[in-house]
Every structure is written in structure tokens, then in C-alpha cells.
N, C-alpha and C. Protein backbone atom coordinates (compact mmCIF):
# COMPACT_ATOMS: atom_id res chain seq x y z
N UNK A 1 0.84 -1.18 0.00
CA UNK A 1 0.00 0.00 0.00
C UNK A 1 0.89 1.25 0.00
N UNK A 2 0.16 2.43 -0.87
CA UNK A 2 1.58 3.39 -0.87
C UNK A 2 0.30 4.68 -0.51
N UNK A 3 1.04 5.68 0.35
CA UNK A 3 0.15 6.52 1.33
C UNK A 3 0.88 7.90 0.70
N UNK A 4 -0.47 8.78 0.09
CA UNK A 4 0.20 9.94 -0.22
C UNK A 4 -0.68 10.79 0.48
N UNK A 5 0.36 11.81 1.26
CA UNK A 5 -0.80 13.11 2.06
C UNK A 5 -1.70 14.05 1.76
N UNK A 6 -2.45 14.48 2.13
CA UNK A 6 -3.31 15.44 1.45
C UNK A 6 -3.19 16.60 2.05
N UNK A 7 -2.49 16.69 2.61
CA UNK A 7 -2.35 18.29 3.77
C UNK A 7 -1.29 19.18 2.70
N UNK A 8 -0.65 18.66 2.47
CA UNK A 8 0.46 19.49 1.68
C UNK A 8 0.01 20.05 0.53
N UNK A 9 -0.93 18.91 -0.19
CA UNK A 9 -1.57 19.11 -1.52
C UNK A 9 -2.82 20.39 -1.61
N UNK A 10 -3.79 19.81 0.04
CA UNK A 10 -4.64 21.09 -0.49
C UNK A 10 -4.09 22.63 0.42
N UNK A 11 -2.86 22.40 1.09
CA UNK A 11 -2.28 23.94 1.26
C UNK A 11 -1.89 24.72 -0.05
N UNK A 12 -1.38 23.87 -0.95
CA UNK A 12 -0.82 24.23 -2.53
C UNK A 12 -1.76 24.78 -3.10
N UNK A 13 -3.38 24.78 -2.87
CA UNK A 13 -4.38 24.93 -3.73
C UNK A 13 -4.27 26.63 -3.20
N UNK A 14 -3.81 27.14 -2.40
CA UNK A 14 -4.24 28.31 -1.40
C UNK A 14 -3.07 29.07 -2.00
N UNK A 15 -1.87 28.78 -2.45
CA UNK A 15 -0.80 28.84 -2.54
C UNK A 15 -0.33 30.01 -3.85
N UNK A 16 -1.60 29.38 -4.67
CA UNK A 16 -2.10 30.33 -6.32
C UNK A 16 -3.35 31.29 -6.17
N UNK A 17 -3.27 32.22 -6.59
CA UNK A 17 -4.30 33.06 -6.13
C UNK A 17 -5.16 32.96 -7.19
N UNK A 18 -5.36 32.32 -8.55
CA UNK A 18 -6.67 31.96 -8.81
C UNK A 18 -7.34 30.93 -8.14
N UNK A 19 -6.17 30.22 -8.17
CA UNK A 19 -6.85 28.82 -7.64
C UNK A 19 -7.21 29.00 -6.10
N UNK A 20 -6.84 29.70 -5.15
CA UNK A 20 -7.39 30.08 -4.09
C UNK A 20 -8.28 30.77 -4.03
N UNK A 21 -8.87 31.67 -4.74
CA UNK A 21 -10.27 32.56 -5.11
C UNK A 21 -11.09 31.66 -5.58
N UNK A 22 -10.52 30.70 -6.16
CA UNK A 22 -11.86 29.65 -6.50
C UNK A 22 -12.25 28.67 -5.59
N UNK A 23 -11.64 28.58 -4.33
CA UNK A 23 -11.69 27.59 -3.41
C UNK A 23 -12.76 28.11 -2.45
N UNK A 24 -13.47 29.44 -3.02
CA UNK A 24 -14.69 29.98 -2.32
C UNK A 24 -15.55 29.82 -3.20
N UNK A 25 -15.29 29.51 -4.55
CA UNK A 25 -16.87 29.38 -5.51
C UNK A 25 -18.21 28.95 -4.74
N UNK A 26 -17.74 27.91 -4.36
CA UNK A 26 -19.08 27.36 -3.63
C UNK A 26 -20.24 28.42 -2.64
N UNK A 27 -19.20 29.30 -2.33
CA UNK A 27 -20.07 30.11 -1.47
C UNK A 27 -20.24 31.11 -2.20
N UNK A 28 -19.30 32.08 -3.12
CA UNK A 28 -20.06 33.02 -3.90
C UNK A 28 -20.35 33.29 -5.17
N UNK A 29 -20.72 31.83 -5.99
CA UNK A 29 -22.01 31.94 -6.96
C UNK A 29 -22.99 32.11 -6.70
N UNK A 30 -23.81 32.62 -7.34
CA UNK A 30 -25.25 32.85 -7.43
C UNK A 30 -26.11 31.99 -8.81
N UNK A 31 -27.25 31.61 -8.54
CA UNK A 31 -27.89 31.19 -9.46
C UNK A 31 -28.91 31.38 -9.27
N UNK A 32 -29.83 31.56 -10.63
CA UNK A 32 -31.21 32.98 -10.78
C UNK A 32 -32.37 31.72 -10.59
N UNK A 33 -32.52 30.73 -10.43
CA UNK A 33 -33.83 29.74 -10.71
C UNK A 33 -33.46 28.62 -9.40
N UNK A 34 -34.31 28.75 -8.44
CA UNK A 34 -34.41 28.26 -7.02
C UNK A 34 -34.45 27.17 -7.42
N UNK A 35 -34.86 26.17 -7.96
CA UNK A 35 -35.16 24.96 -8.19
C UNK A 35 -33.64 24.24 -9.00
N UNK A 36 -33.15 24.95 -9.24
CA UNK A 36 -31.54 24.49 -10.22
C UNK A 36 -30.85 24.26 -9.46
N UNK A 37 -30.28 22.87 -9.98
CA UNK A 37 -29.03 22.49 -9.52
C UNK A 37 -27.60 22.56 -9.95
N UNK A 38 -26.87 23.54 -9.87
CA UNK A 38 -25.61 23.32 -10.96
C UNK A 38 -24.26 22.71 -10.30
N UNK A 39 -24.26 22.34 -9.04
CA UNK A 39 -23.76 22.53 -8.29
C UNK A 39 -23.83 21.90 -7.33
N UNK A 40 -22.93 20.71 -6.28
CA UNK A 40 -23.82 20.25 -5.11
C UNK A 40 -23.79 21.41 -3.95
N UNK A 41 -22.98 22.56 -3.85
CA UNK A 41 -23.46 23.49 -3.00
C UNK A 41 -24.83 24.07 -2.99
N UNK A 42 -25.71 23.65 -4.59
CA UNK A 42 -27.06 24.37 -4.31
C UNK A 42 -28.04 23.04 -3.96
N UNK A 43 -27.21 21.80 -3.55
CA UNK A 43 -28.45 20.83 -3.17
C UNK A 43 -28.73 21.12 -1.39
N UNK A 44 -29.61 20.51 -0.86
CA UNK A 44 -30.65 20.24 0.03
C UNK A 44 -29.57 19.94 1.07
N UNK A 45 -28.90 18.62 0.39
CA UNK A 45 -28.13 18.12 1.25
C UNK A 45 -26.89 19.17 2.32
N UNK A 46 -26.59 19.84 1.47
CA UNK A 46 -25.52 20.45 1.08
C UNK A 46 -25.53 21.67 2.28
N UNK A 47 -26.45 22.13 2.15
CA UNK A 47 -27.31 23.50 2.89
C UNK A 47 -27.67 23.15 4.19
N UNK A 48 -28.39 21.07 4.31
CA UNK A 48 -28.43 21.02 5.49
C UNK A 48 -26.96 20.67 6.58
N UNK A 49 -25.95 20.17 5.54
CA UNK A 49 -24.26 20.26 6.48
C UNK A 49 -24.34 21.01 7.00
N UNK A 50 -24.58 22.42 6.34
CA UNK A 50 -24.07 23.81 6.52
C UNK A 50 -24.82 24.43 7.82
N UNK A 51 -25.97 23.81 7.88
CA UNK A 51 -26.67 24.11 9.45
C UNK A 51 -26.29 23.12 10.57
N UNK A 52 -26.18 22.27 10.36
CA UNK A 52 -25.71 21.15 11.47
C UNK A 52 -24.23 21.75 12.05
N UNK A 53 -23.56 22.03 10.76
CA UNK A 53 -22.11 22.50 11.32
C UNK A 53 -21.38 23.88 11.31
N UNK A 54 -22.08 24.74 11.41
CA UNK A 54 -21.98 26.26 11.49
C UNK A 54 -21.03 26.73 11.16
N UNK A 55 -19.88 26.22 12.70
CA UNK A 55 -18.68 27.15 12.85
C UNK A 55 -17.50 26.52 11.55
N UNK A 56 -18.28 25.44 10.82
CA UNK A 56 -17.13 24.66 9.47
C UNK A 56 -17.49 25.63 8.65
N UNK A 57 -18.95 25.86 7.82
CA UNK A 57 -19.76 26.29 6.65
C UNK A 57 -19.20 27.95 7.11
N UNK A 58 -18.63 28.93 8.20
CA UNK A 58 -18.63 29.92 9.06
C UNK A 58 -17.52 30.23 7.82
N UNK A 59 -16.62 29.63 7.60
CA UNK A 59 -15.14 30.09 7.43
C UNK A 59 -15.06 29.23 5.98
N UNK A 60 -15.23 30.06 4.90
CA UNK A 60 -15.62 30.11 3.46
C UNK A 60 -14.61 29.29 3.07
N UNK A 61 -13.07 29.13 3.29
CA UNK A 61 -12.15 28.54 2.46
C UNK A 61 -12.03 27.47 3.17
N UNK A 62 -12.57 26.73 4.02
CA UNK A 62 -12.91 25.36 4.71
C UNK A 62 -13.16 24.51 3.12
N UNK A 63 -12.19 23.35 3.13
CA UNK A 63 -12.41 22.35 1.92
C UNK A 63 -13.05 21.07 2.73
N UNK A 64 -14.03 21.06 0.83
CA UNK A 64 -15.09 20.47 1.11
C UNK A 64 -14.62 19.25 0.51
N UNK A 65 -14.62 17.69 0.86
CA UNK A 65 -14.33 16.55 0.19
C UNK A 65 -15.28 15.49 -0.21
N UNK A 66 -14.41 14.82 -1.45
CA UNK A 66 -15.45 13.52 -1.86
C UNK A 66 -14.35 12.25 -1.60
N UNK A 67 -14.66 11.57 -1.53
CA UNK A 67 -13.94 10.40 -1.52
C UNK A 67 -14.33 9.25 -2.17
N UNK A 68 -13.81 8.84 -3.75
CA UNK A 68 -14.10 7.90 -4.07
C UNK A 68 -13.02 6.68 -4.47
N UNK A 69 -13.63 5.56 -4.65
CA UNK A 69 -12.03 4.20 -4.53
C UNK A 69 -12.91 3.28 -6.12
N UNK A 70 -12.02 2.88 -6.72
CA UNK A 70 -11.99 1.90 -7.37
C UNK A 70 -11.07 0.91 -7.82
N UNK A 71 -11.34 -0.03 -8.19
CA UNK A 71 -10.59 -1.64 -8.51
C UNK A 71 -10.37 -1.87 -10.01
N UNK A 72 -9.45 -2.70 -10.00
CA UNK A 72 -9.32 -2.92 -11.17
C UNK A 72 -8.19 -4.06 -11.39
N UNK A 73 -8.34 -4.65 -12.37
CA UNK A 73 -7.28 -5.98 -12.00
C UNK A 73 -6.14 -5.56 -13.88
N UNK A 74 -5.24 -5.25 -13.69
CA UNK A 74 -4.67 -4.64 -14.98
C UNK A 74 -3.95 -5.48 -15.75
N UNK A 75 -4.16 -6.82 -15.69
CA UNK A 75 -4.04 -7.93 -16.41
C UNK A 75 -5.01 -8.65 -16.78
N UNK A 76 -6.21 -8.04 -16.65
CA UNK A 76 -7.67 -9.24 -17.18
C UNK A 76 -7.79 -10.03 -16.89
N UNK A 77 -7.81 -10.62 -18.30
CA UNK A 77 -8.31 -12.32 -18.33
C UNK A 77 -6.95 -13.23 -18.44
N UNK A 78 -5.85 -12.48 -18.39
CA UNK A 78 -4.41 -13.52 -18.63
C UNK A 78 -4.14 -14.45 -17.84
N UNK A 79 -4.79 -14.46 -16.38
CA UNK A 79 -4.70 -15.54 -15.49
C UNK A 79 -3.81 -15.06 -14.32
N UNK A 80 -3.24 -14.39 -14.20
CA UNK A 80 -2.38 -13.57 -13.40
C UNK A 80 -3.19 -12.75 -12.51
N UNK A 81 -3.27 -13.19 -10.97
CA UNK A 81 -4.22 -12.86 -10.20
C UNK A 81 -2.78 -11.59 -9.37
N UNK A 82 -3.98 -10.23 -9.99
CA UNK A 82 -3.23 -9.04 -9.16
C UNK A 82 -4.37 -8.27 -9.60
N UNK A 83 -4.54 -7.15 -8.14
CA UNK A 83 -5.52 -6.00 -8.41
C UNK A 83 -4.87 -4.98 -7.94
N UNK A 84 -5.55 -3.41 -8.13
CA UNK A 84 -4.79 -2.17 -8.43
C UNK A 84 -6.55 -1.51 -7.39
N UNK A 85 -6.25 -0.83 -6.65
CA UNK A 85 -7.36 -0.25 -5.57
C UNK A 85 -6.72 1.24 -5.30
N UNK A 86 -7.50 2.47 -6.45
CA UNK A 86 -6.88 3.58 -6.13
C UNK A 86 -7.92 4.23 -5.32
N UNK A 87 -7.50 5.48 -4.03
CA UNK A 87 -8.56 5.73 -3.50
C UNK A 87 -8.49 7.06 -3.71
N UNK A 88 -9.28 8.02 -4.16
CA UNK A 88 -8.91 9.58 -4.34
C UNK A 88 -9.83 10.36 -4.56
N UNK A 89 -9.44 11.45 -4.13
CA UNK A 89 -10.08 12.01 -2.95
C UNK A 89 -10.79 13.69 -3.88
N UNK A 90 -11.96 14.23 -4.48
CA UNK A 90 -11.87 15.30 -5.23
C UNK A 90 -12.71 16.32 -4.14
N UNK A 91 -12.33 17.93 -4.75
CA UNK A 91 -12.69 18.88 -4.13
C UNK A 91 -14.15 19.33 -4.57
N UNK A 92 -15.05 19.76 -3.76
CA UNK A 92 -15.85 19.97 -3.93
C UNK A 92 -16.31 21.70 -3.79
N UNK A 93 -15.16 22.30 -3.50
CA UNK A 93 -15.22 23.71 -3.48
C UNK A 93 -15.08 24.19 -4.44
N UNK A 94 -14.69 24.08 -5.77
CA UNK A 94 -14.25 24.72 -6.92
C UNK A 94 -15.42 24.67 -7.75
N UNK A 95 -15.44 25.74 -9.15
CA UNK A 95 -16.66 25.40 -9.68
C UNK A 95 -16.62 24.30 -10.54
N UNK A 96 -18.04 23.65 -11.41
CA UNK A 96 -17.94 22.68 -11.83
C UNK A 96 -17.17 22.62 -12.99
N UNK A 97 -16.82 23.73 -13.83
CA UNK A 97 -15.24 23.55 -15.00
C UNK A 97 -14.08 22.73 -14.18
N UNK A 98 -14.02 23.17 -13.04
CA UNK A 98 -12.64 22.28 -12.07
C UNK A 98 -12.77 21.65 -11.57
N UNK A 99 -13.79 21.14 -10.90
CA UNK A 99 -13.88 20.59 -9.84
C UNK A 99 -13.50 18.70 -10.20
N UNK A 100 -13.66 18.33 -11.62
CA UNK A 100 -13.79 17.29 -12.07
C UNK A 100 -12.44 17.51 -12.90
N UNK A 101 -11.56 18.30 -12.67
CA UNK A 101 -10.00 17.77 -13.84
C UNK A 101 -9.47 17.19 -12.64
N UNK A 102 -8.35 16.32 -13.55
CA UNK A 102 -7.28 15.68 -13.14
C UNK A 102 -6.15 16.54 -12.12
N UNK A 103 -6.34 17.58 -12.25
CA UNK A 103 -5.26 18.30 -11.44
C UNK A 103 -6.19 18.87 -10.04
N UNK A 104 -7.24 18.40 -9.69
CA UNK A 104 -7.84 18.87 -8.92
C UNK A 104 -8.23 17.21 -7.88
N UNK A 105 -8.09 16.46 -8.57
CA UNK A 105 -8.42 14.67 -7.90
C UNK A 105 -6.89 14.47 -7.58
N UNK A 106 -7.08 14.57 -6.05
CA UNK A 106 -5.78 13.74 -5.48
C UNK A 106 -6.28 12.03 -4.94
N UNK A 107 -5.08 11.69 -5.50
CA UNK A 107 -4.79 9.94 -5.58
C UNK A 107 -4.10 9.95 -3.96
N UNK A 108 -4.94 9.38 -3.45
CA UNK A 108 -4.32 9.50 -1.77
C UNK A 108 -3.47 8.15 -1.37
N UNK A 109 -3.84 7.06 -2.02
CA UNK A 109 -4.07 5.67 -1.54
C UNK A 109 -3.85 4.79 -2.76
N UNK A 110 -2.78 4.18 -2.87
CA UNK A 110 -2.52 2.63 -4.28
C UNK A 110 -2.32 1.62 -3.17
N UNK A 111 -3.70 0.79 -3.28
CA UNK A 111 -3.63 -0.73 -3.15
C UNK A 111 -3.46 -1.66 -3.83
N UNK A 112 -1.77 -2.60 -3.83
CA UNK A 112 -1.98 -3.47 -5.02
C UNK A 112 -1.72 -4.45 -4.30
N UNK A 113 -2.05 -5.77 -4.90
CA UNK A 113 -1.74 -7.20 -4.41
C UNK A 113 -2.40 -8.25 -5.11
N UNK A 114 -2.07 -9.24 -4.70
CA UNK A 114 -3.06 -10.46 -5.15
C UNK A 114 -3.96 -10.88 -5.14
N UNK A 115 -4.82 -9.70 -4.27
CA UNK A 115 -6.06 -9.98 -3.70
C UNK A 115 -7.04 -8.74 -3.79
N UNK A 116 -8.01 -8.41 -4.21
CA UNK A 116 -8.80 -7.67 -3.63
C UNK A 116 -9.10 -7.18 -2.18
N UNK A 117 -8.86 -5.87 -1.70
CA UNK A 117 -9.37 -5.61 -0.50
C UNK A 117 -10.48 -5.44 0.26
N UNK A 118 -11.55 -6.14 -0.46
CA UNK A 118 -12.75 -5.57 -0.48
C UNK A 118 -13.18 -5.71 1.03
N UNK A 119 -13.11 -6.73 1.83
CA UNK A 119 -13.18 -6.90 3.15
C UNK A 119 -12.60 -5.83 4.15
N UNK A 120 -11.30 -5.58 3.51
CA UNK A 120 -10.47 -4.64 4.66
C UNK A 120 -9.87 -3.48 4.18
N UNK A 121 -10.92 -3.04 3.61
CA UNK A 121 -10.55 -1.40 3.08
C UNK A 121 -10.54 -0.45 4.09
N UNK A 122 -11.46 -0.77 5.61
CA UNK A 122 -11.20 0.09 6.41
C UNK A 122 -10.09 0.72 7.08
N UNK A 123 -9.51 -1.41 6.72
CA UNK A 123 -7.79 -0.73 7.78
C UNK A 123 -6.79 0.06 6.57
N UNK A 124 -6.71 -0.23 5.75
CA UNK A 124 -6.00 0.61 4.20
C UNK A 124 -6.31 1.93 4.40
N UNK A 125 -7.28 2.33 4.35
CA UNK A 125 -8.12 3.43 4.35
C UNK A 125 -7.57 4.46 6.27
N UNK A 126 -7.15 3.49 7.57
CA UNK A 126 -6.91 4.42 8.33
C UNK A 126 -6.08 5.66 8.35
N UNK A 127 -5.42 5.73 7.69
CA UNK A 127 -4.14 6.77 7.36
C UNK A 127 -5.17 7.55 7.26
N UNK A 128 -5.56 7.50 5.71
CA UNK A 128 -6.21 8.84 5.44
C UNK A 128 -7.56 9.19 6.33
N UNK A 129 -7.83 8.31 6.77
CA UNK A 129 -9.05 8.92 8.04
C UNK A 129 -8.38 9.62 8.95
N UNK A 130 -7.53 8.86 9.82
CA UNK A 130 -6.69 9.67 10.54
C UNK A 130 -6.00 11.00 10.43
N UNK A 131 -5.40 11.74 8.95
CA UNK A 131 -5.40 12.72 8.30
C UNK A 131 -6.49 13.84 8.79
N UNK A 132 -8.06 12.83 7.91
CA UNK A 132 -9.01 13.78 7.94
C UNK A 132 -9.65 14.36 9.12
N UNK A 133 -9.18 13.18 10.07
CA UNK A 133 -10.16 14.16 11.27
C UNK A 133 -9.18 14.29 12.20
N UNK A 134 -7.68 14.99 12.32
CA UNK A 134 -6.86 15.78 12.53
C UNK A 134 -7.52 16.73 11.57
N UNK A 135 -7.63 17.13 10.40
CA UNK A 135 -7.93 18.59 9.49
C UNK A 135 -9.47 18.80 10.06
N UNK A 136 -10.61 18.30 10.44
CA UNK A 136 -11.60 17.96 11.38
C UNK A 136 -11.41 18.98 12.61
N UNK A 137 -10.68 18.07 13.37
CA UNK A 137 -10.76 18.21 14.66
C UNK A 137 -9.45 19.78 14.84
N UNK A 138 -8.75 19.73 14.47
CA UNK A 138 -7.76 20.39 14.65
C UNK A 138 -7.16 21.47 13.52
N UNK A 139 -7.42 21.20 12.02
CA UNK A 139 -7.28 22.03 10.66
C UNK A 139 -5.51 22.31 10.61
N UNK A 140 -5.72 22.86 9.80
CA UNK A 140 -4.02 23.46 9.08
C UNK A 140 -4.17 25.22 8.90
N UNK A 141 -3.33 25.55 9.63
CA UNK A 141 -3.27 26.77 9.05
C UNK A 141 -2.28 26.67 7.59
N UNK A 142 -3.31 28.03 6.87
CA UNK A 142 -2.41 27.85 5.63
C UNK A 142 -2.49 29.30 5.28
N UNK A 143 -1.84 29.50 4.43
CA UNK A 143 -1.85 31.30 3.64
C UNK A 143 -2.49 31.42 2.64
N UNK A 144 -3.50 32.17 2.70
CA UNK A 144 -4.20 32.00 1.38
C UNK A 144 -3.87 33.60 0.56
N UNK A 145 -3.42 33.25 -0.80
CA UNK A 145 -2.76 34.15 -1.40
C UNK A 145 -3.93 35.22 -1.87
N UNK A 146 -4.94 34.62 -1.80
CA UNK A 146 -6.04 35.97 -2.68
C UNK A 146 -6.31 36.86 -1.35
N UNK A 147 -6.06 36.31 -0.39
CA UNK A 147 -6.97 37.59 0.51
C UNK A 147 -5.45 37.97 0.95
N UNK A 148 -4.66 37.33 0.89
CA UNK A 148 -3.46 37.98 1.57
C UNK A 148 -3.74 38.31 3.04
């Protein structure tokens, strides 16, 4: 298993001052038709985080995460039993032109072996939990170049 951090990566995002002005999109777009979704900051869901957790949704350049993992075995059908389990991690603060490139999805986590992890992805997976709720419980100060 090979463990890459995410603290370093999303201080870097703060680091560029477009790319740090956009790490507030979520909070200051506007959109003219109540019922539209362009965005998961304008879903239901989204709005109700933002009341449950105040003092997070309080402080605009707070990053917002997704976390998704997939498998894949990169030899097929050749008979050669090995799988590839990447887990990575995209921002949900940027608008939707960025939010979905490649330079915005950090690869946190390569599981490879002979086996599928499907049983014990939790323990693979502790690092980066452990990460997240240190940035949770405790955060990073960082410099953010647009507000200076």
C-alpha cells in the first residue's frame, strides 16, 4: 500500500491566487432559478451540512471533500491474479469547470496485491481517516494568497 498526504496538496491549492479565489466558488455563486441544480453546494443536502455544522460552513475557504475508490485488476483475463485499488479524494469547493479535472483529484491511496481488498478497506483506508479528522478536529493553518 503506498500513502500519499493530502495536507500538503490542499495547502498548494491556497498557494495560487486563482486557484485560491476559487476555493470559495461554492459560497459566492449565485444562481437565478431556485429549483436548479448546478452545483452540489445548491443541493438540500448540502445546505443542510451547513446548518448542522456552522462554525465549518462559518469560514468560506474550509475544503469540502469527496472520496471515491476503485478496482481494477490490470491484467484481465491472462490468469495472473493481481488488483490495483486507487482511492482519491476530489474537491468539492471549486466550480464545476474544475472541480472534475485531473489536477484537482488527489490519488491519496494505491492498493496493489493479489487480492482484492474488499473486506479490509477500512484498515488501508486508516491513514487517510486519521489525516481527515486531525484537518476535522484540529485544521491546518495555511496562507491564502487571494486575501493575503
Amino acid at each position: 500500500m503506498y500513502y500519499f498526504p493530502l495536507t500538503p496538496r490542499l495547502q498548494r491549492l491556497y498557494a495560487y491566487e486563482v486557484t485560491a479565489k476559487n476555493m470559495r466558488w461554492h459560497v459566492e455563486h449565485q444562481i437565478d432559478e431556485v429549483d436548479l441544480m448546478c452545483h452540489p453546494s445548491d443541493s438540500l443536502v448540502w445546505k443542510h451540512f451547513d446548518q448542522g455544522h456552522s462554525t465549518f460552513s462559518y469560514e468560506t475557504r474550509n475544503v469540502r471533500l469527496g472520496l471515491c475508490t476503485d478496482g481494477f485488476q490490470p491484467f484481465g483475463q491472462s490468469g495472473q491474479q493481481y488488483s490495483l485499488w486507487l482511492v482519491i479524494v476530489t474537491l468539492y469547493n471549486l466550480p464545476p469547470s474544475m472541480c472534475m479535472k485531473d489536477e484537482f483529484m488527489f490519488l491519496t491511496i494505491i492498493v496493489s496485491g493479489p487480492r482484492n481488498p474488499k473486506y479490509n478497506i477500512d484498515v488501508l483506508l486508516q491513514q487517510l481517516i486519521v489525516e481527515l479528522i486531525y484537518l476535522w478536529d484540529v485544521g491546518e493553518v495555511t496562507y491564502d494568497l487571494s486575501t493575503k
